[in-house]
C-alpha atoms as a PDB file:
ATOM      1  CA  UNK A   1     -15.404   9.628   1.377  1.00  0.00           C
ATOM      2  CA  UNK A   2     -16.702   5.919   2.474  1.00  0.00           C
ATOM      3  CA  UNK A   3     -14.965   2.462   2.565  1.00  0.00           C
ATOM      4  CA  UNK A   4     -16.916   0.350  -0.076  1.00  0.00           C
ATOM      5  CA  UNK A   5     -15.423  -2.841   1.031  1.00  0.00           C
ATOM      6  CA  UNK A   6     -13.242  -4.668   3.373  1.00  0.00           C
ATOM      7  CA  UNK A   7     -10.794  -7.429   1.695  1.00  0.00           C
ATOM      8  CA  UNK A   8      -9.122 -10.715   2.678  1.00  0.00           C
ATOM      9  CA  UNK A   9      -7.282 -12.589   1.220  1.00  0.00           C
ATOM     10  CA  UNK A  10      -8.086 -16.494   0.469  1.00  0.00           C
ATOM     11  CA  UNK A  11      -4.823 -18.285   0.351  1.00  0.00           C
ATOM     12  CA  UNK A  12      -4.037 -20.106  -2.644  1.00  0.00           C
ATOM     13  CA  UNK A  13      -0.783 -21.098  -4.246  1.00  0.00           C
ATOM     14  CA  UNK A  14       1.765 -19.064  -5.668  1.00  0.00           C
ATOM     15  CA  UNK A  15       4.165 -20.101  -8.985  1.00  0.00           C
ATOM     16  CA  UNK A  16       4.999 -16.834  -9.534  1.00  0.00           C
ATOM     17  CA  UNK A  17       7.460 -16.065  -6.434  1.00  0.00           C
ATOM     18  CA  UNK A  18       7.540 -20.192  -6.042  1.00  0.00           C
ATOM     19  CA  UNK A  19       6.204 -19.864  -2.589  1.00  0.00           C
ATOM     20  CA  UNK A  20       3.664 -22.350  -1.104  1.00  0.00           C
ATOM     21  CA  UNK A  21       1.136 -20.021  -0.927  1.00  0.00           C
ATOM     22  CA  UNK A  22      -0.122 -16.093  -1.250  1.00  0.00           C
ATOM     23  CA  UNK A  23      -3.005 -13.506   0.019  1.00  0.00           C
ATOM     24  CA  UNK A  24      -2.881 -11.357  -2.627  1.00  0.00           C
ATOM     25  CA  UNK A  25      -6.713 -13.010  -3.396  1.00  0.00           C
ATOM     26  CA  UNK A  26      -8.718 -10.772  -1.167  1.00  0.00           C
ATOM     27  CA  UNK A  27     -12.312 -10.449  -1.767  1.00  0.00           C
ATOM     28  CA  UNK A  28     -15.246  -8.578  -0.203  1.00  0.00           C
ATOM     29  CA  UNK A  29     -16.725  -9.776   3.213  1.00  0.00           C
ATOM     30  CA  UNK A  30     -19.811  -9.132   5.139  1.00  0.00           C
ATOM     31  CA  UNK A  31     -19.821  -7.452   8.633  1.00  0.00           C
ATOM     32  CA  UNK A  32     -17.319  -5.671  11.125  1.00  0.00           C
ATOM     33  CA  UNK A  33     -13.361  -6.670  10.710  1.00  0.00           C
ATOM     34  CA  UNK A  34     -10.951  -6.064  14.058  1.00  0.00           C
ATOM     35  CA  UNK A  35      -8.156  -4.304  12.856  1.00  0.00           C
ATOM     36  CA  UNK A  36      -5.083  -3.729  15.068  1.00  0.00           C
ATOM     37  CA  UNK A  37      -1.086  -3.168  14.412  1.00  0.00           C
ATOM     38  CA  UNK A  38       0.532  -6.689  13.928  1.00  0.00           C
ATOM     39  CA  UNK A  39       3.904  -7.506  14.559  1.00  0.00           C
ATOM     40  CA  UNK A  40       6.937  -7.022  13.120  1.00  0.00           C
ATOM     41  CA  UNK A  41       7.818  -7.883   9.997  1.00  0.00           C
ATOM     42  CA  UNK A  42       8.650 -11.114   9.428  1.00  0.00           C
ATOM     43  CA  UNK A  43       5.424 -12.617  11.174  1.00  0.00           C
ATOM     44  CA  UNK A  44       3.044 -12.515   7.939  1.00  0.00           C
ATOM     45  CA  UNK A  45       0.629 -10.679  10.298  1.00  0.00           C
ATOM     46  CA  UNK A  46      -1.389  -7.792   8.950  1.00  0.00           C
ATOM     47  CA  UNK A  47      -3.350  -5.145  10.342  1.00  0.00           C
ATOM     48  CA  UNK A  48      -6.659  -6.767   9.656  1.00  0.00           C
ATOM     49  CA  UNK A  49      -8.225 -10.188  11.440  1.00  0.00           C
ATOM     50  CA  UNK A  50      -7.975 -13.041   9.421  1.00  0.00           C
ATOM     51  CA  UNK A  51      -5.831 -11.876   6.951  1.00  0.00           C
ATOM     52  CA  UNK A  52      -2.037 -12.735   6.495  1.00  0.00           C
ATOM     53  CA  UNK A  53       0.845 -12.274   3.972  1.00  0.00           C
ATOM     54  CA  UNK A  54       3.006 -15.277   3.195  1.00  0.00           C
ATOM     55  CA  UNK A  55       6.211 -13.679   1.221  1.00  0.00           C
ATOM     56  CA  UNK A  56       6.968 -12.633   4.706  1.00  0.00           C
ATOM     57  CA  UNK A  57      10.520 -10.952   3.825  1.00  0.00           C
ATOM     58  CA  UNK A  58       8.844  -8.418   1.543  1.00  0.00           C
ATOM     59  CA  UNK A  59       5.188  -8.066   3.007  1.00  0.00           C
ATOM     60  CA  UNK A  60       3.514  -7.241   5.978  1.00  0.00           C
ATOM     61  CA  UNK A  61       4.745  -5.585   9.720  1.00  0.00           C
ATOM     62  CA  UNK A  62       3.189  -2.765  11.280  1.00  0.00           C
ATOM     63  CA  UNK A  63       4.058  -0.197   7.946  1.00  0.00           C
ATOM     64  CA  UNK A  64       2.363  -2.161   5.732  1.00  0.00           C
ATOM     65  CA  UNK A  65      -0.753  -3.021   8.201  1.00  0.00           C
ATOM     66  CA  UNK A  66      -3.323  -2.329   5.872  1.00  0.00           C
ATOM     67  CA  UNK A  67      -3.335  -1.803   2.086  1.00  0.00           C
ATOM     68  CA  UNK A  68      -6.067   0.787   0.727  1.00  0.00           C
ATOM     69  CA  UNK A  69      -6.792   1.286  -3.221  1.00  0.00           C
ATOM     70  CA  UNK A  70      -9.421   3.298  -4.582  1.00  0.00           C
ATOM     71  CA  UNK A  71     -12.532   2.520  -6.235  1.00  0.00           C
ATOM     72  CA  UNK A  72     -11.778   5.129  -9.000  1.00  0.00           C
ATOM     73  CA  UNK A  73      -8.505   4.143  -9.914  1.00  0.00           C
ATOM     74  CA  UNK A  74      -9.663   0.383 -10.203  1.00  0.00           C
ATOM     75  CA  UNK A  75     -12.347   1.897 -12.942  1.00  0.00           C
ATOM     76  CA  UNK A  76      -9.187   3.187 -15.114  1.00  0.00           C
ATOM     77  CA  UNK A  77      -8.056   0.273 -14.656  1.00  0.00           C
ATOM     78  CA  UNK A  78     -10.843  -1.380 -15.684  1.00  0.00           C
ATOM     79  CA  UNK A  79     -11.482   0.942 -18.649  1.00  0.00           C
ATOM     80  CA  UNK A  80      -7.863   0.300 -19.661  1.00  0.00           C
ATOM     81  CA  UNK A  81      -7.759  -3.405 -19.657  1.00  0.00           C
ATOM     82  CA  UNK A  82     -10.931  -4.119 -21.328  1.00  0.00           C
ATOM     83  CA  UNK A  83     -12.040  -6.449 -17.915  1.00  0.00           C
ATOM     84  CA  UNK A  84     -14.097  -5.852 -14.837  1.00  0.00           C
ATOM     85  CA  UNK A  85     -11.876  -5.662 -12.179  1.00  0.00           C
ATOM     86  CA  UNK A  86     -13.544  -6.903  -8.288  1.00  0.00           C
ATOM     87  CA  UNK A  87     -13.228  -4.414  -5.324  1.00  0.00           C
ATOM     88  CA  UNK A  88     -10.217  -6.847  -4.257  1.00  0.00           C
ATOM     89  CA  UNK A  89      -8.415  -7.754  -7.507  1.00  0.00           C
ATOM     90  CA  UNK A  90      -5.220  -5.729  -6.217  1.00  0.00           C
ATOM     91  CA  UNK A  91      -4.731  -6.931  -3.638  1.00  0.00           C
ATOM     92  CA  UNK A  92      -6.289  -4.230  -1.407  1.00  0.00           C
ATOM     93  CA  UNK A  93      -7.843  -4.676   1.968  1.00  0.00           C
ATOM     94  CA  UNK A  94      -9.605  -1.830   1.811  1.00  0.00           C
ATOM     95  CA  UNK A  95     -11.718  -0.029  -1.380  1.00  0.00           C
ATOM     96  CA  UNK A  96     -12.227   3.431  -1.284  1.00  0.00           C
ATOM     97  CA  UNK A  97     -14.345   5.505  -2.809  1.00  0.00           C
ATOM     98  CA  UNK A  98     -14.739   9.372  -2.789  1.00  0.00           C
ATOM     99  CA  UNK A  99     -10.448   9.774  -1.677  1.00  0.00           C
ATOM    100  CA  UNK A 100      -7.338  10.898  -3.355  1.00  0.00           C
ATOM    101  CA  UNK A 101      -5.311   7.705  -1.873  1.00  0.00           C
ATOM    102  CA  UNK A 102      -2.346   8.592  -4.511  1.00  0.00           C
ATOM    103  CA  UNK A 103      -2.061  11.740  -2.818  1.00  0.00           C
ATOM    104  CA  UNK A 104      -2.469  11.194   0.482  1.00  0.00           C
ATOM    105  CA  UNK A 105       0.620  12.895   2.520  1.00  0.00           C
ATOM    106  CA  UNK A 106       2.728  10.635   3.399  1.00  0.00           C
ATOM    107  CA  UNK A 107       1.665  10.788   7.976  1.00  0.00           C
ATOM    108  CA  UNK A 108      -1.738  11.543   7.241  1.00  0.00           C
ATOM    109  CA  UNK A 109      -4.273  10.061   9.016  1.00  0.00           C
ATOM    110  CA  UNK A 110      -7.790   8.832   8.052  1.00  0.00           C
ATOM    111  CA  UNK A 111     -10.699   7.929  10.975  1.00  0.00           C
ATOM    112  CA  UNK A 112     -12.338   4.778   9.159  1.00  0.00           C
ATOM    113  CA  UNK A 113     -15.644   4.229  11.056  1.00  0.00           C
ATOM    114  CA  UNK A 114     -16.350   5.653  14.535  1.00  0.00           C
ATOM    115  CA  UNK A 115     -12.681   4.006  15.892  1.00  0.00           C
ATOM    116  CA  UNK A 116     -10.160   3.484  13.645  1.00  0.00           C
ATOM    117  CA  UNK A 117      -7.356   5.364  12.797  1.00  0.00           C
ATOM    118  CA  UNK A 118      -5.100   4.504  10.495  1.00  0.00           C
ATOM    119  CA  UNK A 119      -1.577   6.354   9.226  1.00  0.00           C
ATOM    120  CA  UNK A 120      -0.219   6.479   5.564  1.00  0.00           C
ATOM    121  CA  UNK A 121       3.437   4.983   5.413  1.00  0.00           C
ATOM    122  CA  UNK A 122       3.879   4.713   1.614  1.00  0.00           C
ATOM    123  CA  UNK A 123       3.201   3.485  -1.418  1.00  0.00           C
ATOM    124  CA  UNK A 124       2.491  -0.139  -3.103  1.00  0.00           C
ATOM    125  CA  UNK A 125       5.618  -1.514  -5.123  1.00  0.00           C
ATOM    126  CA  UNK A 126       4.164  -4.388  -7.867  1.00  0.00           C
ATOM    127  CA  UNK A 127       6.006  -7.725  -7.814  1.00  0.00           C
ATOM    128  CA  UNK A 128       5.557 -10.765  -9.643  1.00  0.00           C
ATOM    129  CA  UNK A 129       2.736 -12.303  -7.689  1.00  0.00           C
ATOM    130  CA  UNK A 130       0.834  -8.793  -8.524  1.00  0.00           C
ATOM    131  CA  UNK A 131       1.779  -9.668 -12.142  1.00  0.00           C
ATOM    132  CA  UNK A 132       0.851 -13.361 -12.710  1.00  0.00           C
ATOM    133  CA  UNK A 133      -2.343 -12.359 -10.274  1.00  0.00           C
ATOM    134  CA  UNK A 134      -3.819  -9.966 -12.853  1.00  0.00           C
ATOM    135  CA  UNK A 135      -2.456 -11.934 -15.884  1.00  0.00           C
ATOM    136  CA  UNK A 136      -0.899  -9.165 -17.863  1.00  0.00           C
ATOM    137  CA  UNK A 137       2.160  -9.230 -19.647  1.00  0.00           C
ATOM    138  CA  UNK A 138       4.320  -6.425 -18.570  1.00  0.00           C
ATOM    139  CA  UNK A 139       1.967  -5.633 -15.733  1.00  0.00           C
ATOM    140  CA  UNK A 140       4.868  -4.453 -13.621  1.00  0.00           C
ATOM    141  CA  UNK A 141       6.241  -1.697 -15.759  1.00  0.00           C
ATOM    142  CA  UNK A 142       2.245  -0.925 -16.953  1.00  0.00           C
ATOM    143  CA  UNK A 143       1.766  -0.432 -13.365  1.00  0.00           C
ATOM    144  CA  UNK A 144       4.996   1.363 -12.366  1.00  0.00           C
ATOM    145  CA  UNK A 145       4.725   3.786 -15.214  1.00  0.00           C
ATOM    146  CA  UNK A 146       1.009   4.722 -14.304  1.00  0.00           C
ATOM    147  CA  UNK A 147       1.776   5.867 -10.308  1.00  0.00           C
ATOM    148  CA  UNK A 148      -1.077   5.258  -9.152  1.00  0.00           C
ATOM    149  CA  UNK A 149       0.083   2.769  -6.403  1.00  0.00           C
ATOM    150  CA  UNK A 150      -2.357   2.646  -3.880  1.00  0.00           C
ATOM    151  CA  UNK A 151      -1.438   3.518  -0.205  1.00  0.00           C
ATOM    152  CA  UNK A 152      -0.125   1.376   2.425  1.00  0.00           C
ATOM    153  CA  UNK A 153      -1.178   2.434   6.387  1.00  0.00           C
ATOM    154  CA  UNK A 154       0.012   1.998  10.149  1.00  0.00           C
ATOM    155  CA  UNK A 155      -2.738   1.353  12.662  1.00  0.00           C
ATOM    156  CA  UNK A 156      -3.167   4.377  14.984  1.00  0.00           C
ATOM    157  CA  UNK A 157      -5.902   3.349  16.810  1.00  0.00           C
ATOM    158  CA  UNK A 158      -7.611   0.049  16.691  1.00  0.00           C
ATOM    159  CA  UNK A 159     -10.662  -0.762  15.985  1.00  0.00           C
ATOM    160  CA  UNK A 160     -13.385  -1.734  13.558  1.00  0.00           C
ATOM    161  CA  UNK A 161     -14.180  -1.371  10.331  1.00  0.00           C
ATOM    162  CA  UNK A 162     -16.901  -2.417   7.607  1.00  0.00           C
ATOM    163  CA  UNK A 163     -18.003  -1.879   3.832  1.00  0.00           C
ATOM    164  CA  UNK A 164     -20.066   1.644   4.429  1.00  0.00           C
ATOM    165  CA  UNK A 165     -18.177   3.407   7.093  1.00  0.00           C
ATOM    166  CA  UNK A 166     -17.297   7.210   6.409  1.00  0.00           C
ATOM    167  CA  UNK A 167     -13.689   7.959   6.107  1.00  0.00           C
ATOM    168  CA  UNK A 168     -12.611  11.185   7.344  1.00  0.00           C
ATOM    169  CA  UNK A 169      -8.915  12.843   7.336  1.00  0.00           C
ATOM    170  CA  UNK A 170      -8.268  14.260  10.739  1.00  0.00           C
ATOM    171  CA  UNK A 171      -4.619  14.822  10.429  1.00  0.00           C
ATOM    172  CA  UNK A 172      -2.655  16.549   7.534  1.00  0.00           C
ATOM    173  CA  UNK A 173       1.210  17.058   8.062  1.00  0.00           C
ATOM    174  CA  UNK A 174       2.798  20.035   7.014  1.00  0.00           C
ATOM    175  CA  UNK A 175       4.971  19.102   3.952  1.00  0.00           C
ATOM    176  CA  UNK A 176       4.032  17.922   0.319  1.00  0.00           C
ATOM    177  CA  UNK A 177       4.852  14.493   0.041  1.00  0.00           C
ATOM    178  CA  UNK A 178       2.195  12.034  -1.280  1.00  0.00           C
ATOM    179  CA  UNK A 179       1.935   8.552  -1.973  1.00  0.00           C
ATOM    180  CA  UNK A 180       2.470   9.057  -5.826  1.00  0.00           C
ATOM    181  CA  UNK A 181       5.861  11.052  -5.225  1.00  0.00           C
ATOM    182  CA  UNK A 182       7.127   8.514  -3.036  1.00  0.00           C
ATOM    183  CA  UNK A 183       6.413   5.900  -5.627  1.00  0.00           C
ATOM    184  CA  UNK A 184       7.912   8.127  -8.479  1.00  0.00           C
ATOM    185  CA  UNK A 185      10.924   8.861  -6.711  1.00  0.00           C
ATOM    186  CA  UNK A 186      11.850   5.113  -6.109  1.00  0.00           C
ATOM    187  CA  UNK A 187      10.625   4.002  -8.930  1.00  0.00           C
ATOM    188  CA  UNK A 188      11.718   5.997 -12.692  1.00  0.00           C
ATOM    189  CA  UNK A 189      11.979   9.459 -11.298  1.00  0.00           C
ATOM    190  CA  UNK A 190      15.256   9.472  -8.666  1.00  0.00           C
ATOM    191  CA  UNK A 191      15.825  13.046  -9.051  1.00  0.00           C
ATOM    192  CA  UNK A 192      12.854  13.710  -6.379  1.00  0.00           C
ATOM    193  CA  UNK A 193      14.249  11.386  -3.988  1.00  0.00           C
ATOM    194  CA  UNK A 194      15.827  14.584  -1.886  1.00  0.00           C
ATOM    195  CA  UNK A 195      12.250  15.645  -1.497  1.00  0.00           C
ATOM    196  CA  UNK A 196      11.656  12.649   0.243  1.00  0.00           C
ATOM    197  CA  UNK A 197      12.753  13.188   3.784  1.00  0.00           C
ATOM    198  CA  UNK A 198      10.581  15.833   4.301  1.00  0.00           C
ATOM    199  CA  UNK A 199       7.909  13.228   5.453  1.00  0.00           C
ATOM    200  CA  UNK A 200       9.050  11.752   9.137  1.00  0.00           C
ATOM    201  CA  UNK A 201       6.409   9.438   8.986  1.00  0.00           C
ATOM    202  CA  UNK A 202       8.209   7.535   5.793  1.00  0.00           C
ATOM    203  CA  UNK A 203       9.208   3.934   6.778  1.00  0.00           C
ATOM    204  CA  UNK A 204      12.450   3.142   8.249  1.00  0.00           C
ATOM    205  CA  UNK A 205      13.465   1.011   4.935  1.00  0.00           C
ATOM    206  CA  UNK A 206      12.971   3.957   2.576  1.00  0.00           C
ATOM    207  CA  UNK A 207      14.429   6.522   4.472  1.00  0.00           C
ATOM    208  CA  UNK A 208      17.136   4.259   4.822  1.00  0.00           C
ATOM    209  CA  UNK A 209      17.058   3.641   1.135  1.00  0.00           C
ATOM    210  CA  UNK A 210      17.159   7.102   0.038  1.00  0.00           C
ATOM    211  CA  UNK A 211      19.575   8.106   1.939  1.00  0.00           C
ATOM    212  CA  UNK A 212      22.195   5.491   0.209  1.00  0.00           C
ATOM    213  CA  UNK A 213      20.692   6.502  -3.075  1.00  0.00           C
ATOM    214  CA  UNK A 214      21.114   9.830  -2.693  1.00  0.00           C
ATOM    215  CA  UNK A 215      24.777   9.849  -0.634  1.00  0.00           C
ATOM    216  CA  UNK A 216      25.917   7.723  -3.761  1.00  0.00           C
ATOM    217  CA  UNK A 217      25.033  10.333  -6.104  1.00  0.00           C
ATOM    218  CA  UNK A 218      26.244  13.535  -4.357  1.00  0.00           C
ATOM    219  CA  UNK A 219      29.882  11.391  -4.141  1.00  0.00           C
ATOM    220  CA  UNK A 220      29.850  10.479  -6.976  1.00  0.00           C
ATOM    221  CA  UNK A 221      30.387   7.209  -6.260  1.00  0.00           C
ATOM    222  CA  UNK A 222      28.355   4.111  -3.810  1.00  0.00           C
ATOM    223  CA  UNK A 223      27.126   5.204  -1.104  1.00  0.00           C
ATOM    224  CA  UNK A 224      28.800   4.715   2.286  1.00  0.00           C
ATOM    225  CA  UNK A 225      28.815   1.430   4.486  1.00  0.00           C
ATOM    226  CA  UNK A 226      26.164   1.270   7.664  1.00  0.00           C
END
């Protein structure tokens, strides 16, 4: 299991959510890249140096630090579309090769290089800039209905990282929640949602959000007021 590259993103404008700008255009770069936890969300600050989201209410903040996709699931893609697709093209700071990102538990942890450590949080959820990015009519429901999100992490330990470095899983917690069921469940499959808990490394926002979805539907009715 390696990183094959490290990503950032090259501002540029962004019609599709009418913002000024977006960093969903990451591409490849040479050398070591300092990554450490950013602030809360909000900020546009991401886990790795130089890098920065700019639809700050829905990107960004220490759970969605760094954004890994594989190198394997980009080749369906590719295969799929009928295009190359770039290490980069989703969006992804860093492209894997050799690792089941889509099932990676949700609180595992990966040692990228000799210092970083880095903690899944959850999955990837497409939006229009993802969309108009790739060009693809319908990419949203394409992508939803495939599961194959990609992985966002925390940053565990700082440190840094470049395009070769062995990745290595040094932590596996003891339930059976991945990426892909995370993404299922709050996506087009809600009857897993009660599964979902099980992981108490899931963000904040989607325990949160399950737990309305899921109160609402044992009622009966909406879920209570918090």
């Amino acid at each position: 299991m390696k990183l094959l590259t490290v990503n950032i993103g090259r501002p540029r404008p962004n019609p599709w959510k009418g913002l000024d700008a977006t960093g969903i255009d990451k591409r490849p770069v040479d050398g070591p890249v300092f990554v450490g936890a950013p602030g809360p969300k909000g900020t546009g600050e991401v886990g790795l140096a130089g890098d920065r989201v700019y639809d700050v209410k829905h990107h960004g903040g220490p759970d969605q630090a760094v954004y890994a996709y594989a190198r394997e699931d980009l080749d369906a893609w590719q295969a799929e579309l009928g295009r190359p697709l770039a290490n980069g093209v989703f969006g992804e700071n860093l492209t894997t090769l050799g690792l089941d990102v889509n099932g990676a538990l949700i609180g595992e942890r990966w040692r990228v290089g000799p210092d970083t450590v880095l903690e899944v949080s959850g999955p990837r959820v497409p939006c229009a800039t993802f969309q108009g990015r790739l060009e693809q009519e319908g990419w949203i429901k394409r992508f939803t209905q495939a599961a194959v999100p990609g992985a966002y992490l925390r940053v565990v330990e700082p440190g840094e990282v470049r395009a070769g470095d062995r990745i290595g899983i040094v932590h596996r917690p003891d339930h059976e929640v991945t990426v892909a069921l995370v993404f299922r469940a709050m996506t087009l499959e809600p009857d897993l949602l009660p599964l979902l808990p099980a992981a108490d490394a899931l963000p904040d926002d989607i325990r949160e959000s399950v737990h309305r979805r899921t109160a609402g539907r044992s009622s009966g009715g909406p879920a209570p007021s918090r």
